[in-house]
C-alpha atoms as a PDB file:
ATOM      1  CA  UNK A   1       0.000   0.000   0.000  1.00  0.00           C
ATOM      2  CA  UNK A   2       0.830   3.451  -0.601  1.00  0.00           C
ATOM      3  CA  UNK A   3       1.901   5.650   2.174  1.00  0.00           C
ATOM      4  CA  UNK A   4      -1.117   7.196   3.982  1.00  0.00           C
ATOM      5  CA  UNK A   5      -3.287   6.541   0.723  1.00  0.00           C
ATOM      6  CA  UNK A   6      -6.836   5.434   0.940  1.00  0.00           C
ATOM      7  CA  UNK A   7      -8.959   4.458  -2.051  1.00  0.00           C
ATOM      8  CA  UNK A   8     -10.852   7.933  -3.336  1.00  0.00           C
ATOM      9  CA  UNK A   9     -14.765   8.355  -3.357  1.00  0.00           C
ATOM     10  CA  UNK A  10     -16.202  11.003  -5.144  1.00  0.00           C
ATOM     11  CA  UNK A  11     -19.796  11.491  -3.325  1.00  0.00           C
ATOM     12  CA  UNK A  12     -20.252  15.008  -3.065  1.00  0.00           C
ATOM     13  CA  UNK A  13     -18.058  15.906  -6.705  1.00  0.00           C
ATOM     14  CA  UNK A  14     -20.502  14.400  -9.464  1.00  0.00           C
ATOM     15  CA  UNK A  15     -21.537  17.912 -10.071  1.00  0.00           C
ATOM     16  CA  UNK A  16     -17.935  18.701 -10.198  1.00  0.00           C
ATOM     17  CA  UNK A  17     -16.372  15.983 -12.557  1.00  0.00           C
ATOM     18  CA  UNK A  18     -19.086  16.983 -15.353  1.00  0.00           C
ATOM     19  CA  UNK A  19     -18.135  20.480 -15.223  1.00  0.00           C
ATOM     20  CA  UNK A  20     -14.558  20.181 -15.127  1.00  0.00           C
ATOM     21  CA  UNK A  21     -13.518  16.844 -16.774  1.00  0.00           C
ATOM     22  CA  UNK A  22     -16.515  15.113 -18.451  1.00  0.00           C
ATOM     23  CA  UNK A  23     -18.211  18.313 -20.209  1.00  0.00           C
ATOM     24  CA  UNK A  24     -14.965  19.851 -21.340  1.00  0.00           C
ATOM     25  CA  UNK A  25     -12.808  19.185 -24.722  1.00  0.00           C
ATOM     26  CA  UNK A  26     -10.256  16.843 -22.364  1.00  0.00           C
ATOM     27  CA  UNK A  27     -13.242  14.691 -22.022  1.00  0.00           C
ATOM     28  CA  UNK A  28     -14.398  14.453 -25.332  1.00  0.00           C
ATOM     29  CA  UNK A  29     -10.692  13.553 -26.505  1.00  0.00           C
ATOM     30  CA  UNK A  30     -11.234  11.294 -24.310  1.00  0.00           C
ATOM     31  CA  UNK A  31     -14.153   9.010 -24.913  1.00  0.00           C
ATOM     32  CA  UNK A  32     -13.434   9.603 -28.866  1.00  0.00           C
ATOM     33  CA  UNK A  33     -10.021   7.872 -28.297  1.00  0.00           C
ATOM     34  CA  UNK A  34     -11.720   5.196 -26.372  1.00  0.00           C
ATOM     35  CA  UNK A  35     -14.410   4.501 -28.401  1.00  0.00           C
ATOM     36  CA  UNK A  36     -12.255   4.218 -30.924  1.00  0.00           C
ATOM     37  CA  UNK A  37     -10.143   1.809 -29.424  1.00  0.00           C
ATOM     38  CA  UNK A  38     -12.655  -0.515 -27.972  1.00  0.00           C
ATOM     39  CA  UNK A  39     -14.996  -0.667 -31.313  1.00  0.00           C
ATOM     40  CA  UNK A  40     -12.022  -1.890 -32.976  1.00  0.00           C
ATOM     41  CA  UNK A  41     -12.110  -5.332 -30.842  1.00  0.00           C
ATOM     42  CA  UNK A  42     -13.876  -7.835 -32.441  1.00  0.00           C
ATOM     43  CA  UNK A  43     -15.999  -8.737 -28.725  1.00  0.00           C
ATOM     44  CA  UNK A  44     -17.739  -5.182 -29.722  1.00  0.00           C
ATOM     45  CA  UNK A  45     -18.817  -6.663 -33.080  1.00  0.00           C
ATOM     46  CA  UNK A  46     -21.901  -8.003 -32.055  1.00  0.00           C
ATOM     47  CA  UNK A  47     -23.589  -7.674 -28.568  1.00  0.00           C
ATOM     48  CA  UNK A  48     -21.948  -9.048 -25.503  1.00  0.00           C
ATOM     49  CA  UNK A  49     -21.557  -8.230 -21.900  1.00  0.00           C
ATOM     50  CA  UNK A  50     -19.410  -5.391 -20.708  1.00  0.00           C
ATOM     51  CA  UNK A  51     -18.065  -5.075 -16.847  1.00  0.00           C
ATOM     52  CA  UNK A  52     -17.383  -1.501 -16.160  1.00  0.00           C
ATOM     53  CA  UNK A  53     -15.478  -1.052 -13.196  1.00  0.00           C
ATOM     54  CA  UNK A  54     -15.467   2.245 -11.632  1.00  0.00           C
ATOM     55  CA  UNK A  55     -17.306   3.859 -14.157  1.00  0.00           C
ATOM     56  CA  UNK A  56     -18.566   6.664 -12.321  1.00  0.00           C
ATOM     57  CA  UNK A  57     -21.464   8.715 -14.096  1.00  0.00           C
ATOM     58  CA  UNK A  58     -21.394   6.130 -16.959  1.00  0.00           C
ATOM     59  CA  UNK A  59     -20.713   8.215 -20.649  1.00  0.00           C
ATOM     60  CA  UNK A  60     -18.540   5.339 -21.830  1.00  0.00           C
ATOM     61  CA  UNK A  61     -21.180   2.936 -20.287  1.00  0.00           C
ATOM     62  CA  UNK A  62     -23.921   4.628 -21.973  1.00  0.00           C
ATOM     63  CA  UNK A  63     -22.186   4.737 -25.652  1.00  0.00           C
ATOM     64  CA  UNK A  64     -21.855   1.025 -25.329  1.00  0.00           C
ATOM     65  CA  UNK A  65     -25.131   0.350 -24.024  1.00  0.00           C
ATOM     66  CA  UNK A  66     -27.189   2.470 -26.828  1.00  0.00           C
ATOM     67  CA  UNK A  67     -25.069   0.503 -29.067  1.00  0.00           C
ATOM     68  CA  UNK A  68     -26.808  -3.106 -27.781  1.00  0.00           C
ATOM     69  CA  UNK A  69     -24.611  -4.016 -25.337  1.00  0.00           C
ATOM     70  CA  UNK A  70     -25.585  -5.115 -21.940  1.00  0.00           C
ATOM     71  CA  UNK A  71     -23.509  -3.153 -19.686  1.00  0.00           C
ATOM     72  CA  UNK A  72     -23.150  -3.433 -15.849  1.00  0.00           C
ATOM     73  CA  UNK A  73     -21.906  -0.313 -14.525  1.00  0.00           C
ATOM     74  CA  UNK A  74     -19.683  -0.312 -10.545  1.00  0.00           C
ATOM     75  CA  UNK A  75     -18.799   2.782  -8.766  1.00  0.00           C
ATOM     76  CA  UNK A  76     -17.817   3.429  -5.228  1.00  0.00           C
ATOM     77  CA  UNK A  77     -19.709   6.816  -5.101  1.00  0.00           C
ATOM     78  CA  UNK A  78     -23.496   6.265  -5.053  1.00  0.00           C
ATOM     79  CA  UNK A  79     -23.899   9.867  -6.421  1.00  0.00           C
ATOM     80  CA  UNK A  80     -22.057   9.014  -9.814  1.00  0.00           C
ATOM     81  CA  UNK A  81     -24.367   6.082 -10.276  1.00  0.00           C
ATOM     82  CA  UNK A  82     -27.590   8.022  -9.698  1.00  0.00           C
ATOM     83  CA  UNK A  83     -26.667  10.342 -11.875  1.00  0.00           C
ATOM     84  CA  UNK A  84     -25.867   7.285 -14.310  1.00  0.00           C
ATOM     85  CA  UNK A  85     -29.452   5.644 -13.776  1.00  0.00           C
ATOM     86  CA  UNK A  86     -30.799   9.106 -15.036  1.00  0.00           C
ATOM     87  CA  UNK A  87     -28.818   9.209 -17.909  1.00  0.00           C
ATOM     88  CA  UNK A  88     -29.579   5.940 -18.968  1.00  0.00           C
ATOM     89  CA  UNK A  89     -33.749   6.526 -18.369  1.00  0.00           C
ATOM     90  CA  UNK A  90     -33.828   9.890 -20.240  1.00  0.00           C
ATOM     91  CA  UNK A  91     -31.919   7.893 -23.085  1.00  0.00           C
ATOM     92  CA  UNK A  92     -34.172   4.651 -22.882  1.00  0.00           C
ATOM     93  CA  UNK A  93     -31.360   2.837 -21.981  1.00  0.00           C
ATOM     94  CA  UNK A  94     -32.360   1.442 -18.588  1.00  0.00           C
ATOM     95  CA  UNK A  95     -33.076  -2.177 -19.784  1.00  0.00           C
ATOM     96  CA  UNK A  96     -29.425  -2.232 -20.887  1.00  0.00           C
ATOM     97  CA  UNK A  97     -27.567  -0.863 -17.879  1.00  0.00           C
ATOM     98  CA  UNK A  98     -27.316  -2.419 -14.513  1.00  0.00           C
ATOM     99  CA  UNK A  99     -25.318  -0.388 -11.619  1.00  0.00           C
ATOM    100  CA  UNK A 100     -23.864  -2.210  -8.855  1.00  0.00           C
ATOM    101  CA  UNK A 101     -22.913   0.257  -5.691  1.00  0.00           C
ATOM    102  CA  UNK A 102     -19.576  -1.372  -4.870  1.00  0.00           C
ATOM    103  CA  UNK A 103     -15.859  -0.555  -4.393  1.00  0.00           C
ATOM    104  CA  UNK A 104     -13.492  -2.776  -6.430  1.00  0.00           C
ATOM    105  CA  UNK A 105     -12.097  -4.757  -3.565  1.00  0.00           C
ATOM    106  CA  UNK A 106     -15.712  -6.332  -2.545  1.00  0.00           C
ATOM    107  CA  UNK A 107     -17.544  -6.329  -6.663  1.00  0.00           C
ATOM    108  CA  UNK A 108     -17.267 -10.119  -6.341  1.00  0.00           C
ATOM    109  CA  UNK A 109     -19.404 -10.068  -4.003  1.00  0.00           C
ATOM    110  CA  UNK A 110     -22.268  -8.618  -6.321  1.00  0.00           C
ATOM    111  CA  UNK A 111     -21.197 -10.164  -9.343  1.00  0.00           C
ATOM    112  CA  UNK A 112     -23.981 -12.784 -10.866  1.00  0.00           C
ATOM    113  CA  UNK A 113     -21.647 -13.306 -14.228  1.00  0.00           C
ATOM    114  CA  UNK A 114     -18.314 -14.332 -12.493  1.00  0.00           C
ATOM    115  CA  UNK A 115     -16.340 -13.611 -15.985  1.00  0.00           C
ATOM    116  CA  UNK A 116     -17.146 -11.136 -18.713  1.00  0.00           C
ATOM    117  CA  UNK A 117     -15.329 -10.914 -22.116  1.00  0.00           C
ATOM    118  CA  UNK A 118     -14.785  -7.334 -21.989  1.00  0.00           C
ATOM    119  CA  UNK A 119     -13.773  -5.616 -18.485  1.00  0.00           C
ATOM    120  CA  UNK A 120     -13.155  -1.661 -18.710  1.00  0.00           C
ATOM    121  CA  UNK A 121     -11.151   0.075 -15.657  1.00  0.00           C
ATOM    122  CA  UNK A 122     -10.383   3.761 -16.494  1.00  0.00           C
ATOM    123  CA  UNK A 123      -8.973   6.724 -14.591  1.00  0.00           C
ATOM    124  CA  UNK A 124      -9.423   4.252 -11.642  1.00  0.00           C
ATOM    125  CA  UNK A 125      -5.654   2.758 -10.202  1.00  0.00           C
ATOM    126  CA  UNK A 126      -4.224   6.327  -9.587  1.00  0.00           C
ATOM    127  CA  UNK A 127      -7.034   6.503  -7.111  1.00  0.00           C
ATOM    128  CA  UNK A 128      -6.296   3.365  -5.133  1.00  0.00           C
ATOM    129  CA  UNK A 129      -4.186   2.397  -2.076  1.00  0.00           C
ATOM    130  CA  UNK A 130      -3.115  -1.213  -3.833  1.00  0.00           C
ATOM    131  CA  UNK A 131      -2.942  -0.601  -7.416  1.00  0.00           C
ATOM    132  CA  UNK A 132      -0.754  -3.782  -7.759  1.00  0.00           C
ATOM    133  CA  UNK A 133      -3.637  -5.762  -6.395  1.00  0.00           C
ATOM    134  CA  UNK A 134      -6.400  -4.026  -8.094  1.00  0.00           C
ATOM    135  CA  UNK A 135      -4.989  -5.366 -11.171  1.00  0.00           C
ATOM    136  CA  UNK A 136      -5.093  -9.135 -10.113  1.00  0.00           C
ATOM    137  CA  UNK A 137      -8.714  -8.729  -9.141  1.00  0.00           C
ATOM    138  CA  UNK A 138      -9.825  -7.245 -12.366  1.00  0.00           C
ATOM    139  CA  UNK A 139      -7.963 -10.447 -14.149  1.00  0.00           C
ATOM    140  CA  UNK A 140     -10.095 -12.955 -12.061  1.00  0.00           C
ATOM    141  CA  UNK A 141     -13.351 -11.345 -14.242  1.00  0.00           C
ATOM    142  CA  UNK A 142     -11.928 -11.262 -17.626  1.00  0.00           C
ATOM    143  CA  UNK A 143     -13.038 -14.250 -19.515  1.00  0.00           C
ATOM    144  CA  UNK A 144     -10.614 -16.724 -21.415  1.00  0.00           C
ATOM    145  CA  UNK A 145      -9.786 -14.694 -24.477  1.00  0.00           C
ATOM    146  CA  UNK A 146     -11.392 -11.232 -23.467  1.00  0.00           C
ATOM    147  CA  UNK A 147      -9.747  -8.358 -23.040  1.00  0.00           C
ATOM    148  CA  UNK A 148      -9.213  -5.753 -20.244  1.00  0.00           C
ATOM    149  CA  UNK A 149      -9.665  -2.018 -21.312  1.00  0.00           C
ATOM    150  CA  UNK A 150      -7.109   0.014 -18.668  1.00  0.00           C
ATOM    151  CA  UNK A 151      -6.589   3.400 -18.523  1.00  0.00           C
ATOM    152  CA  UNK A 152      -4.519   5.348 -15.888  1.00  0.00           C
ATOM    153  CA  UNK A 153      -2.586   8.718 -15.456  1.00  0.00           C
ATOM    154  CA  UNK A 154       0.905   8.487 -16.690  1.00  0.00           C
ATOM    155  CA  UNK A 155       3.438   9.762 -14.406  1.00  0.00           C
ATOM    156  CA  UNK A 156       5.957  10.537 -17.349  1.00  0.00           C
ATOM    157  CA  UNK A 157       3.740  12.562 -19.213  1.00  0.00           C
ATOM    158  CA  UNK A 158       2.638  14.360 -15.883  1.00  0.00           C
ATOM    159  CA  UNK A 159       6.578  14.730 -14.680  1.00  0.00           C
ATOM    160  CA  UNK A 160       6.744  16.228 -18.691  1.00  0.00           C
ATOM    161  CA  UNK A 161       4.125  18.685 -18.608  1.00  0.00           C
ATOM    162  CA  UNK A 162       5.061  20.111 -15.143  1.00  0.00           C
ATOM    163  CA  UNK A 163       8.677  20.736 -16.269  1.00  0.00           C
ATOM    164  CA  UNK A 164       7.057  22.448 -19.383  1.00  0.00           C
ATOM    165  CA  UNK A 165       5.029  24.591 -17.030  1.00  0.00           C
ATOM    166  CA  UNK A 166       8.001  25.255 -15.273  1.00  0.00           C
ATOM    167  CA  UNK A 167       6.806  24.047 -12.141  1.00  0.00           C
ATOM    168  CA  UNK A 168      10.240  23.098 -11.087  1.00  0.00           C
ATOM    169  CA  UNK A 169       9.933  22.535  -7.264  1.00  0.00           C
ATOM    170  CA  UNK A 170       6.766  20.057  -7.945  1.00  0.00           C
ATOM    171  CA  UNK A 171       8.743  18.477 -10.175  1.00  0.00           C
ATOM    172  CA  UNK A 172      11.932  18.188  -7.759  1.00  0.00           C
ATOM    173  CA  UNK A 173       9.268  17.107  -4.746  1.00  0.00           C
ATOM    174  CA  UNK A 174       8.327  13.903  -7.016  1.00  0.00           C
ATOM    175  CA  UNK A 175       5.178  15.428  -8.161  1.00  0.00           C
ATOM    176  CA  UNK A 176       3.630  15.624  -4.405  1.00  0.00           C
ATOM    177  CA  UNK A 177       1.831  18.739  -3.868  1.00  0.00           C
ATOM    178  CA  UNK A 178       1.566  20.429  -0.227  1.00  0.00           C
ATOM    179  CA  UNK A 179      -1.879  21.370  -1.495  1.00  0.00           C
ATOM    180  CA  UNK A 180      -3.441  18.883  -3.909  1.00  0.00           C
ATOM    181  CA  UNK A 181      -6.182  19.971  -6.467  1.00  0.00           C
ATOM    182  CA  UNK A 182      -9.355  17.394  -5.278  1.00  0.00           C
ATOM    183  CA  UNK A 183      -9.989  16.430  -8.871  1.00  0.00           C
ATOM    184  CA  UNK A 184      -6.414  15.933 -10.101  1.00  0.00           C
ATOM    185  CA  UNK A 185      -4.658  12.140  -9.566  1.00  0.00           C
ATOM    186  CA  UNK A 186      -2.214  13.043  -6.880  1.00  0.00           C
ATOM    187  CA  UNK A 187      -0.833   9.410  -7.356  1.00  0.00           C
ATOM    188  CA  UNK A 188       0.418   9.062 -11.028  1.00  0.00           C
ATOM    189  CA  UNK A 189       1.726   5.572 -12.713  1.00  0.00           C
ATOM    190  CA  UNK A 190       4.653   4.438 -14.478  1.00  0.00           C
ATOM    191  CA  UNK A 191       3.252   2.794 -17.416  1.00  0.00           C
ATOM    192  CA  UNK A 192       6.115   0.040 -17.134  1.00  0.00           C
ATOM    193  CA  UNK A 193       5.285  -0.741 -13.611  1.00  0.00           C
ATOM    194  CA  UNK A 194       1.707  -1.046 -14.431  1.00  0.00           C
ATOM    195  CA  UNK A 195       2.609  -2.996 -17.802  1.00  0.00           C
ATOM    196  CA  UNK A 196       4.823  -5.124 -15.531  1.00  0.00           C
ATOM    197  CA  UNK A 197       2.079  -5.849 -12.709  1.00  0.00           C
ATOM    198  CA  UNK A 198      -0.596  -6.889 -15.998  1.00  0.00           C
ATOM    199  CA  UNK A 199       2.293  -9.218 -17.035  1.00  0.00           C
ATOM    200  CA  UNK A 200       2.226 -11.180 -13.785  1.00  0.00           C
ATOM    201  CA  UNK A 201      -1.227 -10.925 -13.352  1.00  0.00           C
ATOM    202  CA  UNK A 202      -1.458 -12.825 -16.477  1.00  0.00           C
ATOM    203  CA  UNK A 203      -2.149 -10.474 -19.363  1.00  0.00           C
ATOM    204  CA  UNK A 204      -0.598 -10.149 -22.569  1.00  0.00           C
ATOM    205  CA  UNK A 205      -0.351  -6.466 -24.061  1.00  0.00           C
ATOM    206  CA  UNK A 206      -2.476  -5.978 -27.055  1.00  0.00           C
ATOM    207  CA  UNK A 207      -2.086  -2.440 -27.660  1.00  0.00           C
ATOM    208  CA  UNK A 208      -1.002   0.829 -26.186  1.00  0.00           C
ATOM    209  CA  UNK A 209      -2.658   4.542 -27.068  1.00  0.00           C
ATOM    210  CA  UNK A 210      -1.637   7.590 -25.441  1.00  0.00           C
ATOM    211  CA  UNK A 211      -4.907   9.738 -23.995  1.00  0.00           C
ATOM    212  CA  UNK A 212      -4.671  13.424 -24.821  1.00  0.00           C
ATOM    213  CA  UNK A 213      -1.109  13.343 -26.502  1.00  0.00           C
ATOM    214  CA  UNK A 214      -1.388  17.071 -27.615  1.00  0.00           C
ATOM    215  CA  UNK A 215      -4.216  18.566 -26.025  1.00  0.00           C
ATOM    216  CA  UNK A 216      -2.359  19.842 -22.791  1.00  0.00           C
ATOM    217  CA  UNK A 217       0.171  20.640 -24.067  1.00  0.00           C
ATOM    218  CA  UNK A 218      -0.893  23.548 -26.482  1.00  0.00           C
ATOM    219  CA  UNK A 219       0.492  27.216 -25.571  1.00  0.00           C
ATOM    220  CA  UNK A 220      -2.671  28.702 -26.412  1.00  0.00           C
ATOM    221  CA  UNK A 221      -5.167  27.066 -24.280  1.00  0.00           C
ATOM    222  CA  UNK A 222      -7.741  28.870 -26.523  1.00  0.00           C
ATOM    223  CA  UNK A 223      -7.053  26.455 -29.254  1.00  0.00           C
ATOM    224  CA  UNK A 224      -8.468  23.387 -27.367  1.00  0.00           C
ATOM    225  CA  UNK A 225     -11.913  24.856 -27.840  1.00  0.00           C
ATOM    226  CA  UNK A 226     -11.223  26.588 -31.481  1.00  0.00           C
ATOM    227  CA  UNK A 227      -9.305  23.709 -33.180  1.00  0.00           C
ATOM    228  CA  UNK A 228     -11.085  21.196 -31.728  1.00  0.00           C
ATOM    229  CA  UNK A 229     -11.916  19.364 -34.712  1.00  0.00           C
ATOM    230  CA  UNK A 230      -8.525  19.607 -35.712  1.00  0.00           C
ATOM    231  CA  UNK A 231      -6.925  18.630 -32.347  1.00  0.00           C
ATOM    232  CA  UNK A 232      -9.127  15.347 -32.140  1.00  0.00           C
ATOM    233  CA  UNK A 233      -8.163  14.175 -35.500  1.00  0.00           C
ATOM    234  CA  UNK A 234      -4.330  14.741 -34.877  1.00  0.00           C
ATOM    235  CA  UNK A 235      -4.831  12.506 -31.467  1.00  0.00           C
ATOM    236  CA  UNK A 236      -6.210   9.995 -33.294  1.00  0.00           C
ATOM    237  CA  UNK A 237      -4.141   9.545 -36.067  1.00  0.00           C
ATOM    238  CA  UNK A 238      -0.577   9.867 -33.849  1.00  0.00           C
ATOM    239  CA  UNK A 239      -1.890   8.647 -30.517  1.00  0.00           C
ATOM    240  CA  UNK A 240      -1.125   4.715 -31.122  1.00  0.00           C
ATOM    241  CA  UNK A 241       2.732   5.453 -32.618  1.00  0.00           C
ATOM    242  CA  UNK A 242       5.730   6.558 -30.400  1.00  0.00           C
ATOM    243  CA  UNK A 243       6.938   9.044 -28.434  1.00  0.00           C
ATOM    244  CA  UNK A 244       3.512  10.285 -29.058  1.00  0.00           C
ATOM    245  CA  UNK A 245       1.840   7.133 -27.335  1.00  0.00           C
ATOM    246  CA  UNK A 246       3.990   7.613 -24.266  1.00  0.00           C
ATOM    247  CA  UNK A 247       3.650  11.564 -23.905  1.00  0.00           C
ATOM    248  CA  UNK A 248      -0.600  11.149 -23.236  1.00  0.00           C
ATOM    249  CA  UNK A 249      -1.575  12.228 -20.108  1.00  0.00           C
ATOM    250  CA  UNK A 250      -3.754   8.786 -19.349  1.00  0.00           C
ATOM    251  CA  UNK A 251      -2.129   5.831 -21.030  1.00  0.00           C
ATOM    252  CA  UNK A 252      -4.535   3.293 -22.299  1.00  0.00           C
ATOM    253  CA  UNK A 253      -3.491   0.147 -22.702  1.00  0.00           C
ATOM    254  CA  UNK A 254      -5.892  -2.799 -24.128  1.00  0.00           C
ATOM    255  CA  UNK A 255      -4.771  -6.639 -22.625  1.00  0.00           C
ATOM    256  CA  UNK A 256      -5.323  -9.864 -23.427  1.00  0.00           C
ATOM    257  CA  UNK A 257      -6.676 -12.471 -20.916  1.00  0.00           C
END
């Protein structure tokens, strides 16, 4: 475990995350790179069963569900999920979303399907105590042959941008702030550590995109909103070959059970 880290619930912050990360061009890069990523395995051709694990207020789980798939939807905050449920009524999607109220370390518990052939876990192991671990539970619900969709905030690229920014004595302090932001991941990854734990846990690495490669790191902020159009197509078409895969803020990598 991480020194004096506990696992992070968001009660109180739903309001919060969809004004500042899901309703903003950062979140639309995104779920486009996602989307694009997952609709790409062949699991997604036709209708299966999707385990999304941590999945908060449920925009990925939604895309996948009003596309036929049955989707059950975890969360440790209640608040995300209810705001999930709604979501899913006002789009007619209720008969194909399920939410479970659970933390990762006890979702066995409520699990009727033991195995699923897709798992998704994003923006979810920077938030936990036992990231290590987290990963060996998330195997044990992957079916034979199905993949696990991760996604996690890359220390290197958050070390990069920070020098860029010239924030020099974060940088020197190993990225610990005295006063941390309550939405930003105070507990970054190494994508080769994390590689390394999916390794032992049993995984084999099917692909690797980088998660907003460019987007943060434009000098004129104003741009991410002007040439947005432009900006998501340039992700997109560089965010799957290096160094632009390893300079994304979130690194998404796509294993094989």
């Amino acid at each position: 475990m991480r020194d004096g880290l506990t696992d992070r619930n968001f009660d109180n912050l739903a309001n919060r995350f969809s004004q500042n990360i899901y309703n903003t061009t950062k979140g639309q890069i995104r779920q486009a790179v996602l989307m694009r990523d997952l609709l790409e395995l062949p699991q997604l051709a036709h209708p299966c069963k999707v385990l999304d694990v941590g999945g908060g207020q449920g925009q990925l789980a939604l895309k996948l569900a009003a596309l036929g798939h049955q989707v059950l939807l975890t969360d440790i905050s209640n608040e995300m999920l209810e705001h999930a449920k709604v979501q899913a009524a006002a789009q007619g999607l209720s008969s194909q979303l399920t939410v479970v109220h659970s933390p990762l370390q006890h979702l066995a518990e409520h699990l009727v399907d033991k195995q699923y052939p897709i798992v998704l876990c994003h923006a979810v192991l920077e938030w936990l105590a036992e990231p290590a671990v987290a990963i060996s539970q998330l195997q044990q619900w992957v079916a034979p042959g199905g993949v696990l969709s991760l996604m996690f905030y890359n220390k290197d690229a958050h070390r990069l941008s920070n020098i860029i920014y010239g924030n020099f004595d974060y940088v020197k302090a190993d990225l610990r702030a005295k006063k941390p932001v309550r939405l930003n991941p105070q507990h970054p990854l190494v994508p080769a550590e994390v590689l390394s734990w999916c390794q032992q846990a049993g995984f084999t690495l099917l692909g690797k995109t980088g998660v907003r490669c460019f987007h943060d790191y434009l000098r004129d902020r104003s741009q991410q909103q002007s040439h947005y159009a432009d900006l998501e197509a340039l992700e997109l078409q560089y965010n799957r070959q290096e160094p632009y895969a390893s300079l994304g803020r979130y690194t998404h990598f796509l294993l094989k059970a």
